[in-house]
Protein backbone atom coordinates (compact mmCIF):
# COMPACT_ATOMS: atom_id res chain seq x y z
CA UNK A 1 4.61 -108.54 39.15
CA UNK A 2 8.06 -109.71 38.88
CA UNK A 3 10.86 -108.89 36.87
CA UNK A 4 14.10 -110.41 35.65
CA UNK A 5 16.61 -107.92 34.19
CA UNK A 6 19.95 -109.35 32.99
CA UNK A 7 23.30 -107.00 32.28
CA UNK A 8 26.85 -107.66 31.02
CA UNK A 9 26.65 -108.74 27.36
CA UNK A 10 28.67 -107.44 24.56
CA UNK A 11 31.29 -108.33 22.35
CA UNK A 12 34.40 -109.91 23.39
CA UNK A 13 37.64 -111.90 21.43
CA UNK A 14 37.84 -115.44 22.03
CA UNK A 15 39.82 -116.11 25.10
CA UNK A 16 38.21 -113.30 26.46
CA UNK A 17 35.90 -112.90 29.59
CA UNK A 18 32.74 -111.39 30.47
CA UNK A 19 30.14 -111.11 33.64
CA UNK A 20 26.60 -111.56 33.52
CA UNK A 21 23.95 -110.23 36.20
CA UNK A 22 20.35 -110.76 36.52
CA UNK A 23 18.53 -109.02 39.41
CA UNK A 24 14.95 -110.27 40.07
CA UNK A 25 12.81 -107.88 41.45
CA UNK A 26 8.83 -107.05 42.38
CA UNK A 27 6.94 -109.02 45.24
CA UNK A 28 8.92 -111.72 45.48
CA UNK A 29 8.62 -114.01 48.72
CA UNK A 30 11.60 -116.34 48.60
CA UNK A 31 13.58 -117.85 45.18
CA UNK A 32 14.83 -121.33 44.41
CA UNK A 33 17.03 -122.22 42.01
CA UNK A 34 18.36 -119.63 39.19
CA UNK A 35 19.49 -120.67 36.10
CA UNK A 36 21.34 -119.57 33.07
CA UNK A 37 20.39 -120.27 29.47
CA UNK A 38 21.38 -119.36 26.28
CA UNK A 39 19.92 -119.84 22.49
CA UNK A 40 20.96 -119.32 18.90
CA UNK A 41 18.47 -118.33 16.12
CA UNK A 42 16.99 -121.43 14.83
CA UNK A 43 17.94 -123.68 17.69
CA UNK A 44 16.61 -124.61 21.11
CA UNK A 45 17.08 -122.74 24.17
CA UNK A 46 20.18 -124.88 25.75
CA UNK A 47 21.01 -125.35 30.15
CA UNK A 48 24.28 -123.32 30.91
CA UNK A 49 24.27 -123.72 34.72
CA UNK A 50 21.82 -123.66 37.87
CA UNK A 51 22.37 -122.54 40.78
CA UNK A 52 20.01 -123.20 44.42
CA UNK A 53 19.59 -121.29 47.36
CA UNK A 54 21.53 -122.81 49.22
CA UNK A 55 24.54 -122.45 46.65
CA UNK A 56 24.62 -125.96 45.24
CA UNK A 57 25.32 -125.88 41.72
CA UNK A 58 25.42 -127.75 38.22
CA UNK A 59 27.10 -126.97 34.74
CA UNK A 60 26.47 -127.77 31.08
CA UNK A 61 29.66 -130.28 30.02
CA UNK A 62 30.39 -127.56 27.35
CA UNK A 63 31.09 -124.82 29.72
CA UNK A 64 32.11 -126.80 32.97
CA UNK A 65 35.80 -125.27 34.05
CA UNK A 66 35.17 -122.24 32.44
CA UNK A 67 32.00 -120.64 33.50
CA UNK A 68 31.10 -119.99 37.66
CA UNK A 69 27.52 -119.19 38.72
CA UNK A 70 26.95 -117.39 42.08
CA UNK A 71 24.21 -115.42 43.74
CA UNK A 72 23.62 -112.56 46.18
CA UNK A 73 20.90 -114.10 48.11
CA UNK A 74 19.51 -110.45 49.86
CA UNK A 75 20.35 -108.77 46.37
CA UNK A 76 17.88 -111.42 44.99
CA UNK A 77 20.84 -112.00 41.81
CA UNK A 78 22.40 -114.02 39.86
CA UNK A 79 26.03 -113.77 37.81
CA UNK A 80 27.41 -115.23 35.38
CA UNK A 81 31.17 -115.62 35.09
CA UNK A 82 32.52 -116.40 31.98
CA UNK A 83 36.12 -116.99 30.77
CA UNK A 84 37.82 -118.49 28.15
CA UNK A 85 34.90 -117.68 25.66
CA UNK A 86 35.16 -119.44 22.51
CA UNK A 87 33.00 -118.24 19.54
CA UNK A 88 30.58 -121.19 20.27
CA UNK A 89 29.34 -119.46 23.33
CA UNK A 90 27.93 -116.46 21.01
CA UNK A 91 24.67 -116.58 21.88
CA UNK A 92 21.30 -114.82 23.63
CA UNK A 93 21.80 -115.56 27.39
CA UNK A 94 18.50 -115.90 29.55
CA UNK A 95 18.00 -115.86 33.20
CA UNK A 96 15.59 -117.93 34.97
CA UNK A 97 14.17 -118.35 38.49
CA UNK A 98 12.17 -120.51 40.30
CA UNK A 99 9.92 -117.77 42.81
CA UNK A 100 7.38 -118.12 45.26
CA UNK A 101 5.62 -114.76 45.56
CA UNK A 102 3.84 -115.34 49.06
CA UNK A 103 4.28 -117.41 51.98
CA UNK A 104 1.27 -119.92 50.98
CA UNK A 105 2.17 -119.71 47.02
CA UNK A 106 3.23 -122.12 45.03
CA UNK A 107 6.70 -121.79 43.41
CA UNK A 108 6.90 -121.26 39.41
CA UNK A 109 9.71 -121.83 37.41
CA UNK A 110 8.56 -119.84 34.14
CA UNK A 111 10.46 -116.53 35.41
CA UNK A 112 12.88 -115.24 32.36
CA UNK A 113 14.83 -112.14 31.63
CA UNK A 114 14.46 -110.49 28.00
CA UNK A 115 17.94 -111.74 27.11
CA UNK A 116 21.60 -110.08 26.90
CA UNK A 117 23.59 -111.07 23.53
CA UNK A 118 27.00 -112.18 23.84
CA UNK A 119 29.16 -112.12 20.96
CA UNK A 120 32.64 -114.24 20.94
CA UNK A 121 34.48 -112.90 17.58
CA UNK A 122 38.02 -112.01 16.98
């Protein structure tokens, strides 16, 4: 079993800034990349920013200069830094991993957290 449990949502002004953490957890053998996403009801689930093990990372255009991904490796977490919000980035925000649960596994990339709402209103 493994679990991905995101933290640091809420309700900020635009401008503002906020944190986002997802901790993986359960028998997990080694993790790949780990990714942000984010979705609005009605639309599709959109790429915010991915990050590998080895710390190499990429951005949506929309959020590049104002968003920074990083991860504690040995924590086995991701964050989410977020400034400058604008009321566009309101929005569900989902974490994703890419695990391998045993030496010999195969990696899958279908890991997600339930979700942490972020809400950019003055």
């Amino acid at each position: 079993q493994v679990q991905l449990v995101e933290s640091g949502g809420g309700l900020v002004q635009p401008g503002g800034s906020l944190r986002l953490s997802c901790a993986a957890s359960g028998t997990i053998f080694s993790i790949n990349a780990m990714a942000w996403y984010r979705q609005n009801p009605g639309k599709q689930r959109e790429f915010v920013a991915d990050i590998t093990s080895g710390g190499s990372t990429n951005y949506a255009d929309s959020v590049k200069g104002r968003f920074t991904i990083s991860r504690d490796n040995p924590k086995n977490t991701v964050y989410l830094e977020m400034n400058g919000l604008k009321p566009e980035d309101t929005a569900v925000y989902y974490c994703n991993a890419a695990i391998r649960r045993s030496l010999y596994g195969a990696v899958r990339s279908d890991y997600w957290g339930q979700g942490t709402q972020v809400t950019v209103s003055s």
